[in-house]
Each structure stands twice: as C-alpha cells, then as structure tokens.
N, C-alpha and C. Protein backbone atom coordinates (compact mmCIF):
# COMPACT_ATOMS: atom_id res chain seq x y z
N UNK A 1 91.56 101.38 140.07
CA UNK A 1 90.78 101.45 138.84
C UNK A 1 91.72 101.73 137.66
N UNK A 2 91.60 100.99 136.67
CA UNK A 2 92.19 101.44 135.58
C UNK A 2 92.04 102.72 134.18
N UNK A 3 92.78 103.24 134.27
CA UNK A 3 92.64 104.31 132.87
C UNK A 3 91.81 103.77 132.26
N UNK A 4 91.02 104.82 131.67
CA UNK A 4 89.41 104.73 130.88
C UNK A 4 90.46 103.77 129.15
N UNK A 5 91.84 104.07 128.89
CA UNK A 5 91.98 103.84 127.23
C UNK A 5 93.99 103.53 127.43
N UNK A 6 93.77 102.25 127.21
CA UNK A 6 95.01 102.10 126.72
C UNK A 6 95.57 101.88 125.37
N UNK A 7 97.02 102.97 125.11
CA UNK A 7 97.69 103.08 123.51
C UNK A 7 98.42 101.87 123.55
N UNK A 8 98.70 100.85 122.71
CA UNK A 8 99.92 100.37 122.33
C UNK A 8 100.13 100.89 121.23
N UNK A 9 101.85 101.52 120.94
CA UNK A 9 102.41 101.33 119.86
C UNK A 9 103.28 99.75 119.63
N UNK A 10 103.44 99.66 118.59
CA UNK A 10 104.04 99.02 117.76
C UNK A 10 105.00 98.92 116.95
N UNK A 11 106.09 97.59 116.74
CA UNK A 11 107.03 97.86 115.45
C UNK A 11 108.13 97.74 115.98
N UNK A 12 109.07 97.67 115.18
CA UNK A 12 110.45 97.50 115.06
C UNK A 12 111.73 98.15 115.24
N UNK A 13 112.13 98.87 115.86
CA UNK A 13 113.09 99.90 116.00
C UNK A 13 114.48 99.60 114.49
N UNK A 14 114.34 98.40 114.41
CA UNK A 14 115.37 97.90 113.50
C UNK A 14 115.30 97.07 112.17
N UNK A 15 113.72 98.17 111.86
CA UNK A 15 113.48 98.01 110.39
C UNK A 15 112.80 98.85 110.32
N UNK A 16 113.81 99.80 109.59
CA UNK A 16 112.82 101.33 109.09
C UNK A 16 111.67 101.50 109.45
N UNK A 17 110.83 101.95 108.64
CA UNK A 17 109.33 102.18 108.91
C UNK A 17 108.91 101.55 110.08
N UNK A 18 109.01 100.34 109.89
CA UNK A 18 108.30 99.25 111.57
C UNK A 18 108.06 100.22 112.15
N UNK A 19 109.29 100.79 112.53
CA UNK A 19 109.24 101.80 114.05
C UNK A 19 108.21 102.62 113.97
N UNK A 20 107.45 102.80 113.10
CA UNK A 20 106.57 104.49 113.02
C UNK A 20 105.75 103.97 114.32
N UNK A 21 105.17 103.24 114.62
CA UNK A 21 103.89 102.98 116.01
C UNK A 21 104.84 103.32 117.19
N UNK A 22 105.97 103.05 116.86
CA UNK A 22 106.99 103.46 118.44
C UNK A 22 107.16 104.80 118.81
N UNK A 23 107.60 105.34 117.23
CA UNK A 23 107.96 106.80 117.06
C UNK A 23 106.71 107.52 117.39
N UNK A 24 105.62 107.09 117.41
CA UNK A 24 104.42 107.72 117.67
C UNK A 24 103.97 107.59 118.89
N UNK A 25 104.16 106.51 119.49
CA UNK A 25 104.07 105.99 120.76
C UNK A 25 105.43 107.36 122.30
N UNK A 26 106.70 107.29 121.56
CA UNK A 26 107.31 108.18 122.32
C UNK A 26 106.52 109.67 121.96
N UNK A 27 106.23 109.90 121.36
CA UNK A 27 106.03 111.08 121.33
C UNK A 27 104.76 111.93 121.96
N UNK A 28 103.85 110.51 121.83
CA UNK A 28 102.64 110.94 122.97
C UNK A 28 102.87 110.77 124.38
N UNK A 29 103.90 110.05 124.62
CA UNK A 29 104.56 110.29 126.19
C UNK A 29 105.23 111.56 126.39
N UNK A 30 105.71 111.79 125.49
CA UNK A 30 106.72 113.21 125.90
C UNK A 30 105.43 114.49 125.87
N UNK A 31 103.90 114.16 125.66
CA UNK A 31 102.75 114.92 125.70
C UNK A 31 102.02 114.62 126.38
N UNK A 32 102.34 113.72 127.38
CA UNK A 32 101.11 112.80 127.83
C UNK A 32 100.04 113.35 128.72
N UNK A 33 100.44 115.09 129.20
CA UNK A 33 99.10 115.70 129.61
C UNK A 33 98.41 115.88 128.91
N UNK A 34 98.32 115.85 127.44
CA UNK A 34 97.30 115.48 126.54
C UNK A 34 96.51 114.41 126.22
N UNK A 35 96.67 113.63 127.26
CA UNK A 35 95.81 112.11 126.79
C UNK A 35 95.61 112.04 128.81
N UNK A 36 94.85 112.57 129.23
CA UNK A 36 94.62 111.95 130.70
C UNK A 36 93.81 110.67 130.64
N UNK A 37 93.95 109.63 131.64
CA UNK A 37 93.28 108.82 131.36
C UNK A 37 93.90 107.40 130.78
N UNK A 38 95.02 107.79 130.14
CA UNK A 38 95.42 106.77 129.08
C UNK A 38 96.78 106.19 130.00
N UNK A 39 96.98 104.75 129.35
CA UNK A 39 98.18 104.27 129.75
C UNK A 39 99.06 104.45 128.18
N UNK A 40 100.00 104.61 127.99
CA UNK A 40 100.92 104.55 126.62
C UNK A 40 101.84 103.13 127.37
N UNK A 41 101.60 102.44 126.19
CA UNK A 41 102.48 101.04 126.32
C UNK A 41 103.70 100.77 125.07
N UNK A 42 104.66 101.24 124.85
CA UNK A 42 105.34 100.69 123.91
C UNK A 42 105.73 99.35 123.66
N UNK A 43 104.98 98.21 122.64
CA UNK A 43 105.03 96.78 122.61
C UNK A 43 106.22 96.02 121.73
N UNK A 44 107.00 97.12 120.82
CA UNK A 44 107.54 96.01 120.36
C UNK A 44 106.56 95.60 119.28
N UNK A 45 107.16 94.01 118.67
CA UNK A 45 106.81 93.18 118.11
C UNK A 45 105.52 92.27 119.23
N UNK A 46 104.51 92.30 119.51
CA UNK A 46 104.25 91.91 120.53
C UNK A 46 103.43 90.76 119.75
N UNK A 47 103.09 90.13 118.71
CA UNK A 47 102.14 88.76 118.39
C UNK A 47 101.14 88.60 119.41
N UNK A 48 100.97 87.67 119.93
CA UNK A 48 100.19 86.92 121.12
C UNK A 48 99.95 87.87 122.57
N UNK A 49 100.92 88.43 122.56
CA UNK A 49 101.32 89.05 123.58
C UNK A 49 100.29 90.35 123.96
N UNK A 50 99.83 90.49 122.74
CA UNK A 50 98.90 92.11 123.32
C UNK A 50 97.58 91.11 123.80
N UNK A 51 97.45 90.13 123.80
CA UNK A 51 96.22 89.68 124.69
C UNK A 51 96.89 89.72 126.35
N UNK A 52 98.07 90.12 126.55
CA UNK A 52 98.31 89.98 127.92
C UNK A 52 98.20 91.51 128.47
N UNK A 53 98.97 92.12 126.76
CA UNK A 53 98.47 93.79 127.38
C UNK A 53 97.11 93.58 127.63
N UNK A 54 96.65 93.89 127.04
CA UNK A 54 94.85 94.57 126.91
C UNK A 54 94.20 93.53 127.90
N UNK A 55 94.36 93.12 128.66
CA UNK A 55 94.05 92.21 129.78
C UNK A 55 93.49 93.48 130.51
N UNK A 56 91.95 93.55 130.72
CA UNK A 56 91.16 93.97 131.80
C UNK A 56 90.85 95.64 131.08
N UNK A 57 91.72 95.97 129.70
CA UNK A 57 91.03 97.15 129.46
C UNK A 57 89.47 96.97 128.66
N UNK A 58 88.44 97.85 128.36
CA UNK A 58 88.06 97.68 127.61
C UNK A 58 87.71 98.82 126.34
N UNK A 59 88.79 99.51 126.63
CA UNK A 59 89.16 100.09 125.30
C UNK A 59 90.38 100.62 124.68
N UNK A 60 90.60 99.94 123.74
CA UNK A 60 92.44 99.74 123.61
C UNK A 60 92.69 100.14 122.29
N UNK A 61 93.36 101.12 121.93
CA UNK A 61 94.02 101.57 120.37
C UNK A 61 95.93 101.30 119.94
N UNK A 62 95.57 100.33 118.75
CA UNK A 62 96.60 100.11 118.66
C UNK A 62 97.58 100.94 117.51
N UNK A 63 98.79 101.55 117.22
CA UNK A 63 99.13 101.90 116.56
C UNK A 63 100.81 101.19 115.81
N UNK A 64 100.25 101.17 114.56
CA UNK A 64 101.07 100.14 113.64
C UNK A 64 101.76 100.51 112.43
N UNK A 65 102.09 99.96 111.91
CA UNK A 65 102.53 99.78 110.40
C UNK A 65 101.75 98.97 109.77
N UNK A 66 101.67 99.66 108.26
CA UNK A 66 100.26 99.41 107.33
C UNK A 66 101.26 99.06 105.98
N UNK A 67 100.74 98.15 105.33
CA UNK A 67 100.93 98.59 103.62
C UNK A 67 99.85 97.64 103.33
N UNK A 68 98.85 98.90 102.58
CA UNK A 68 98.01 99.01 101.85
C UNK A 68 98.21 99.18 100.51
N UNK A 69 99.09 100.17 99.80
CA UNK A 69 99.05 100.16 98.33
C UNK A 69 99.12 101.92 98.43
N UNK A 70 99.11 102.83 99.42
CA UNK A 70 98.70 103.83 99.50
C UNK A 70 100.27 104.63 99.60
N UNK A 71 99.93 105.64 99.84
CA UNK A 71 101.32 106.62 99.59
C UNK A 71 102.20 106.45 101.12
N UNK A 72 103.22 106.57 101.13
CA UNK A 72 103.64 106.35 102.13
C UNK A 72 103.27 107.89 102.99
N UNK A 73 102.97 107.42 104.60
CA UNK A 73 102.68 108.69 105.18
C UNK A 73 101.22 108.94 105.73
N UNK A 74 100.67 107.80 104.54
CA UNK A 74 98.93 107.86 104.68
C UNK A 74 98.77 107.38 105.77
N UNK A 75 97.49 108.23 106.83
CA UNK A 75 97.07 107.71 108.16
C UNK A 75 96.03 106.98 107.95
N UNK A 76 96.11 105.62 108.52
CA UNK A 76 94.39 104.89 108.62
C UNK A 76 94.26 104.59 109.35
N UNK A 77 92.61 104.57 109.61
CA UNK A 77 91.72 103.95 110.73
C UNK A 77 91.17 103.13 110.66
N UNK A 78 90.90 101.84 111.62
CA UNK A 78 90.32 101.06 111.23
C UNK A 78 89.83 100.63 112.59
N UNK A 79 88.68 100.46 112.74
CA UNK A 79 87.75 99.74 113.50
C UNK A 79 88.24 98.34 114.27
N UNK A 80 88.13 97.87 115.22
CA UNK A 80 88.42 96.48 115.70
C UNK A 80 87.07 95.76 115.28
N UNK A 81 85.90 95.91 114.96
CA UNK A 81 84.68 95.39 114.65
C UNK A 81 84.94 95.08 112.94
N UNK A 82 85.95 96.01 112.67
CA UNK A 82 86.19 95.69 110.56
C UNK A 82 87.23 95.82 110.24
N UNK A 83 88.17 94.95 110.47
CA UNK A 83 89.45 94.71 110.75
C UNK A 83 89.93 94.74 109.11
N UNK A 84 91.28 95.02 109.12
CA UNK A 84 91.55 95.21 107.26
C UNK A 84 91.87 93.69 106.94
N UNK A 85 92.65 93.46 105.91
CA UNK A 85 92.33 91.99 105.53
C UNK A 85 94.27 91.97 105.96
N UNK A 86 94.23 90.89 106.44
CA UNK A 86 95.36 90.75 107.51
C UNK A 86 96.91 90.96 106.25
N UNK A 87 97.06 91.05 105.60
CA UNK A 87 97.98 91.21 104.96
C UNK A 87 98.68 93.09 105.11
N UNK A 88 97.59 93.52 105.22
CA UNK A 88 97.35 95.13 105.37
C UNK A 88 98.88 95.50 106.55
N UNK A 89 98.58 94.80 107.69
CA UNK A 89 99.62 94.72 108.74
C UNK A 89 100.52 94.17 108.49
N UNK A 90 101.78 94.80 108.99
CA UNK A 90 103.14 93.62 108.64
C UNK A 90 103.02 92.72 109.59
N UNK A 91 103.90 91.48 109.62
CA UNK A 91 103.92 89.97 110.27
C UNK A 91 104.58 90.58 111.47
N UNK A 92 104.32 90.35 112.53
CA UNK A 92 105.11 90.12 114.03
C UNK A 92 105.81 88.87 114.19
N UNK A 93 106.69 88.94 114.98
CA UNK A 93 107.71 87.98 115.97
C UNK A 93 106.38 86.71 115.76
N UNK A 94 107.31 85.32 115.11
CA UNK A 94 106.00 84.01 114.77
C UNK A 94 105.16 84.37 114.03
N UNK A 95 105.20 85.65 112.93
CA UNK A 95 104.20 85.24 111.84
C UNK A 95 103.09 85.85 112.49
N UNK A 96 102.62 86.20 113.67
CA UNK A 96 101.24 86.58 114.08
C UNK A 96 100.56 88.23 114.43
N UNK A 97 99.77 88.52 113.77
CA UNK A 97 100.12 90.15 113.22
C UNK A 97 98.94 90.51 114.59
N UNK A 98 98.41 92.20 114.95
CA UNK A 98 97.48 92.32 115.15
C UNK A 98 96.19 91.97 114.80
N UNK A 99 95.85 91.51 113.92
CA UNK A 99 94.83 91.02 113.12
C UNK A 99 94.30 89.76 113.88
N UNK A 100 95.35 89.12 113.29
CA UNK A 100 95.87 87.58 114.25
C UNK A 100 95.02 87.82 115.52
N UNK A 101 95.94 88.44 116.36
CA UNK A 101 96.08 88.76 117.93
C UNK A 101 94.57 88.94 118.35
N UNK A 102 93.93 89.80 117.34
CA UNK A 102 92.45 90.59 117.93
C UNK A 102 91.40 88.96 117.29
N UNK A 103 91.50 88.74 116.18
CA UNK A 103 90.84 87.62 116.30
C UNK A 103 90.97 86.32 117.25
N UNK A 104 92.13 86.36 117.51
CA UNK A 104 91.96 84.81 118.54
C UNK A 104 91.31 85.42 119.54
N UNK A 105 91.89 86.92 120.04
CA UNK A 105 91.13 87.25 121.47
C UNK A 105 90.01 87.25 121.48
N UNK A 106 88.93 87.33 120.58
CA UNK A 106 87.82 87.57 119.94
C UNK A 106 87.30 85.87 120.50
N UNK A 107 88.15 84.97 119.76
CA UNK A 107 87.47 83.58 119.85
C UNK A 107 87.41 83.26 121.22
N UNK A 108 88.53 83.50 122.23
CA UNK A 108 88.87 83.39 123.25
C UNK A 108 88.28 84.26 124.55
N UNK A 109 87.32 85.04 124.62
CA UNK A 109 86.33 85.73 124.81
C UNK A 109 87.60 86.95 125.24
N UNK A 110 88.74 87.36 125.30
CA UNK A 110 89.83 88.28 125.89
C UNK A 110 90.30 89.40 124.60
N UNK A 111 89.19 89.91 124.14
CA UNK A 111 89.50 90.86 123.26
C UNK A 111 88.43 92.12 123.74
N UNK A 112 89.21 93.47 123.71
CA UNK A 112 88.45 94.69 124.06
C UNK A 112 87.19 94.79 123.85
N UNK A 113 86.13 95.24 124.79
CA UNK A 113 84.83 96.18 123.45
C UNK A 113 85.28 97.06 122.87
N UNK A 114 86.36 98.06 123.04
CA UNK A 114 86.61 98.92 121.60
C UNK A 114 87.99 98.71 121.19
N UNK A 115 88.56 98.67 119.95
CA UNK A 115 89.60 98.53 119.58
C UNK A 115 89.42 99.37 118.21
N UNK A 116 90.64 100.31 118.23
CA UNK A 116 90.64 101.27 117.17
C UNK A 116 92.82 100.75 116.79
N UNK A 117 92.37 100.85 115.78
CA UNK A 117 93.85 101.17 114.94
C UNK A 117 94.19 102.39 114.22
N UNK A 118 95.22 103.04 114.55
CA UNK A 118 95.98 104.00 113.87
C UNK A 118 96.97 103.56 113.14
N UNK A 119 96.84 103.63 111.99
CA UNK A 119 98.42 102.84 111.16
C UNK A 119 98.72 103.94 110.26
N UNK A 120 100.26 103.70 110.24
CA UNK A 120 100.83 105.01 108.92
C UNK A 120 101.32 103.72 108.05
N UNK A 121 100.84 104.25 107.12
CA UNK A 121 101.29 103.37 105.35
C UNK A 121 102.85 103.46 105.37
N UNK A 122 103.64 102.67 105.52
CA UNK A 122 104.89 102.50 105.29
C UNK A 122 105.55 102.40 104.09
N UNK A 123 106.84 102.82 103.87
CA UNK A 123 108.03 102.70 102.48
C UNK A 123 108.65 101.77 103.08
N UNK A 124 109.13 101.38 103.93
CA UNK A 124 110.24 100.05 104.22
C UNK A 124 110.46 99.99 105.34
N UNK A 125 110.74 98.48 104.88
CA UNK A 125 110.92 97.24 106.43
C UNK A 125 112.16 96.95 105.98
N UNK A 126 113.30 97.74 105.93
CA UNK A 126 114.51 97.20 105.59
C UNK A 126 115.17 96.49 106.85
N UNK A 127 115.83 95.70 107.37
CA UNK A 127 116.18 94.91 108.14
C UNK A 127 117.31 95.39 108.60
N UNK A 128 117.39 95.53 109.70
CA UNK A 128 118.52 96.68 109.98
C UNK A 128 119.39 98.32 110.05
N UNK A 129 118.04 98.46 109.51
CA UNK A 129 118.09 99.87 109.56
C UNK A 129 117.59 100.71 110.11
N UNK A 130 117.80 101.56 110.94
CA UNK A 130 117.21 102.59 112.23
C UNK A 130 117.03 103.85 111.86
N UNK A 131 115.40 104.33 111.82
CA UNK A 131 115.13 105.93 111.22
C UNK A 131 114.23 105.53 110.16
N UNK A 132 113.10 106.65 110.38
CA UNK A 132 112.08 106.69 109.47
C UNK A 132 112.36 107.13 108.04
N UNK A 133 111.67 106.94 107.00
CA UNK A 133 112.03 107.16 105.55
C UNK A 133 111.33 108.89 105.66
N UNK A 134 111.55 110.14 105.06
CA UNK A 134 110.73 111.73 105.06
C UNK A 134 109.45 110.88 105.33
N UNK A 135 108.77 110.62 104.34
CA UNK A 135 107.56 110.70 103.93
C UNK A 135 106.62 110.17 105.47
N UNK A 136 107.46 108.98 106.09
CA UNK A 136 106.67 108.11 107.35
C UNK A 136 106.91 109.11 108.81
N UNK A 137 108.26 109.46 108.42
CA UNK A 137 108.69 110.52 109.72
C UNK A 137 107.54 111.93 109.59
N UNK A 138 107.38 112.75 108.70
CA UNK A 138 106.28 113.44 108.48
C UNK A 138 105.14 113.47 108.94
N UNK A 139 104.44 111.82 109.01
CA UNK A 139 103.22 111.54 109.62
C UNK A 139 103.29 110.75 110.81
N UNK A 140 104.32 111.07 111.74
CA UNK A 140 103.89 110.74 113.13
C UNK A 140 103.49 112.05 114.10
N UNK A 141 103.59 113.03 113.56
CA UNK A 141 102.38 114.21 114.38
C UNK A 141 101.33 114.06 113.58
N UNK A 142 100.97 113.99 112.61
CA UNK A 142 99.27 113.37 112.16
C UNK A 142 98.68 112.04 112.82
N UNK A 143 99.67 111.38 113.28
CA UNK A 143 99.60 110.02 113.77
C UNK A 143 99.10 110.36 115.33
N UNK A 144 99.48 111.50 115.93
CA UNK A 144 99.61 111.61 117.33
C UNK A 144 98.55 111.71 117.56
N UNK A 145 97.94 113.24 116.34
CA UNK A 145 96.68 113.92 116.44
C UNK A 145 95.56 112.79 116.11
N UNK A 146 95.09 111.51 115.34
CA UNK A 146 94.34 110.91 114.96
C UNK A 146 94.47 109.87 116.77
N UNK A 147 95.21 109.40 116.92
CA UNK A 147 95.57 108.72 118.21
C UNK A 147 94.65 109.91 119.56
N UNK A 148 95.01 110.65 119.34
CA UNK A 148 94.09 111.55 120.66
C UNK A 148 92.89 112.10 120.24
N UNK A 149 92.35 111.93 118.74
CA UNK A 149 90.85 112.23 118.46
C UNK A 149 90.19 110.76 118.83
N UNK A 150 90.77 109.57 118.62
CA UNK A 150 90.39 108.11 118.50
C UNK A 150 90.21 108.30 120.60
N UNK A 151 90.98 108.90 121.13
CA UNK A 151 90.98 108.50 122.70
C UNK A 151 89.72 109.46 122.46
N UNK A 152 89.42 110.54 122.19
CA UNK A 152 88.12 111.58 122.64
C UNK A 152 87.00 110.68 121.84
N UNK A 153 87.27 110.28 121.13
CA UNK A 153 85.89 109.44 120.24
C UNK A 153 85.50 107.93 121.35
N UNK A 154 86.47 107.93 122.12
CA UNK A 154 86.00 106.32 122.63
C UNK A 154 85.04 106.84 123.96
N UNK A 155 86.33 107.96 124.20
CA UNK A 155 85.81 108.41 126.15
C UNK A 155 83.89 109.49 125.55
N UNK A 156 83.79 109.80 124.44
CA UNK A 156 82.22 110.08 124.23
C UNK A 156 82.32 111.55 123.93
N UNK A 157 83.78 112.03 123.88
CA UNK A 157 83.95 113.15 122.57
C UNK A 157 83.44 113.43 121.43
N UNK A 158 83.99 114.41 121.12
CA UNK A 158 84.06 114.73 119.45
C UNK A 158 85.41 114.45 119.06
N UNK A 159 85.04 113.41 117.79
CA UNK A 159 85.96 112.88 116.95
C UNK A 159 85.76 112.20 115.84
N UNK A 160 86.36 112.04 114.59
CA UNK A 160 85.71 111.65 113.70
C UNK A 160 85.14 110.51 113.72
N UNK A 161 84.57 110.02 112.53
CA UNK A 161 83.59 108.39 112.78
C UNK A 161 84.18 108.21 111.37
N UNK A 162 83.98 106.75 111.43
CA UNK A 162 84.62 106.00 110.14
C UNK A 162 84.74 104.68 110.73
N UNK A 163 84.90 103.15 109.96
CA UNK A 163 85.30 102.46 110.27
C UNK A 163 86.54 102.01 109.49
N UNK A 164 86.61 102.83 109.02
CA UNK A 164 88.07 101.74 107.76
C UNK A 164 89.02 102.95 107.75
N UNK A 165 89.27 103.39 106.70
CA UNK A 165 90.45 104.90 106.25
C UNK A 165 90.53 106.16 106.05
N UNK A 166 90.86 106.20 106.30
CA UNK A 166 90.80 108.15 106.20
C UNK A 166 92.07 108.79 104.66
C-alpha cells in the first residue's frame, strides 16, 4: 500500500533561488518523523516527468519556486483545483512548468485528486550560482511548517483552508 501523501520538491540546485523546493525538500527528510505517511521525493527540474512521479498517488504536494510580484520569502498556497496563472512558476527543463504538468495530467485522466502547492517567492534564478539569497533561505522553515499543515489538511487534520495565498 502506498503512503497516504506524496512531497515533491523542486528546482535547481544551480540557480539560486530554484533550489528553495529542494532546500525544503532536504530538510523535511532530515525530520521525516514528522510527516508519517509521506514519501519525500526530490525532483529536480522534473517537466513531464512528475506525471510519472504522482503515478498511483492520490494526494500529492508540490513544492516550488514562485514569482509573483511579492517580497521575496513570501509563502504561497495554491490549490491544484485553482492553479496560479502559469507564469507565477518558473519554466522547467523544455519550457514545461508544474502548471503545464498538472494540466495535461488533468486532460490525460493521470493527475491527483488532491494537489496542493507550497511555493516561496523568489529573488533569483541566476544561472550558476549555488545558495539561497537571506530573504529565500529564511523561508524554508516556514516552507517546512506550511508543507506539514498542507499533509494534516489532506490526511483530515487541522490546517489552514485557502485556495490561492497566504
């Protein structure tokens, strides 16, 4: 039987910010008796590819890199039912973002019943550069904590409700 909730993080190790879904992603492993239940998947750039993760879960939270317009650091949530407007996410490996990914799975009947996003608002995708900017490094323990209220909100916890940002 599979874990009730699988995490992917996300992003780039070798463009600043990118990395924050990774950096968030290790760090709930190095806690992971805090999330029973869960698989933690670190993806990379994964495009197309998280339809091969999320194969057979049906409730999957992804955590990313955002630019919205918002301060860097800012945590958002967003619903897989009200997805942000695809620009919100940076581009993956071929141009094809989460956004992308959850809508084809959607068309393709291979997309979760729940899908939650955790994204931290990013300062830079500099290309080659390794390490979070203060402001993004700051909010990957806010990142952790919204990531394990989102797992208690799916499994029929208490956790906040919202479909878009916090």
């Amino acid at each position: 039987m599979r874990p009730a909730v699988l995490v992917i993080g996300c992003g780039n190790l070798l463009a600043a910010d990118d990395a924050v879904g990774i950096h968030v992603l290790r760090r709930l492993q190095a806690e992971a008796e805090r999330l029973p239940g869960c698989v933690l998947v670190e993806a990379g750039t994964p495009g197309l590819t998280l339809l091969q993760l999320w194969e057979g879960y049906q409730r999957v939270i992804i955590v990313d890199a955002v630019r919205s317009g918002a301060p860097p650091g800012t945590i958002h949530r967003f619903d897989g039912a009200c997805l942000p407007r695809r620009q919100v996410l940076p581009l993956c490996a071929h141009g094809i973002n989460v956004v992308d990914a959850l809508e084809l799975g959607r068309v393709l009947g291979q997309a979760p019943a729940q899908v939650r996003i955790v994204g931290v608002e990013i300062a830079s995708e500099e290309a080659f550069r390794e390490g979070l900017t203060p402001a993004v490094a700051a909010a990957v323990a806010p990142a952790c904590d919204a990531v394990r209220e989102e797992v208690l909100r799916m499994l029929g916890g208490e956790g906040p409700s919202g479909s878009a940002r916090e």
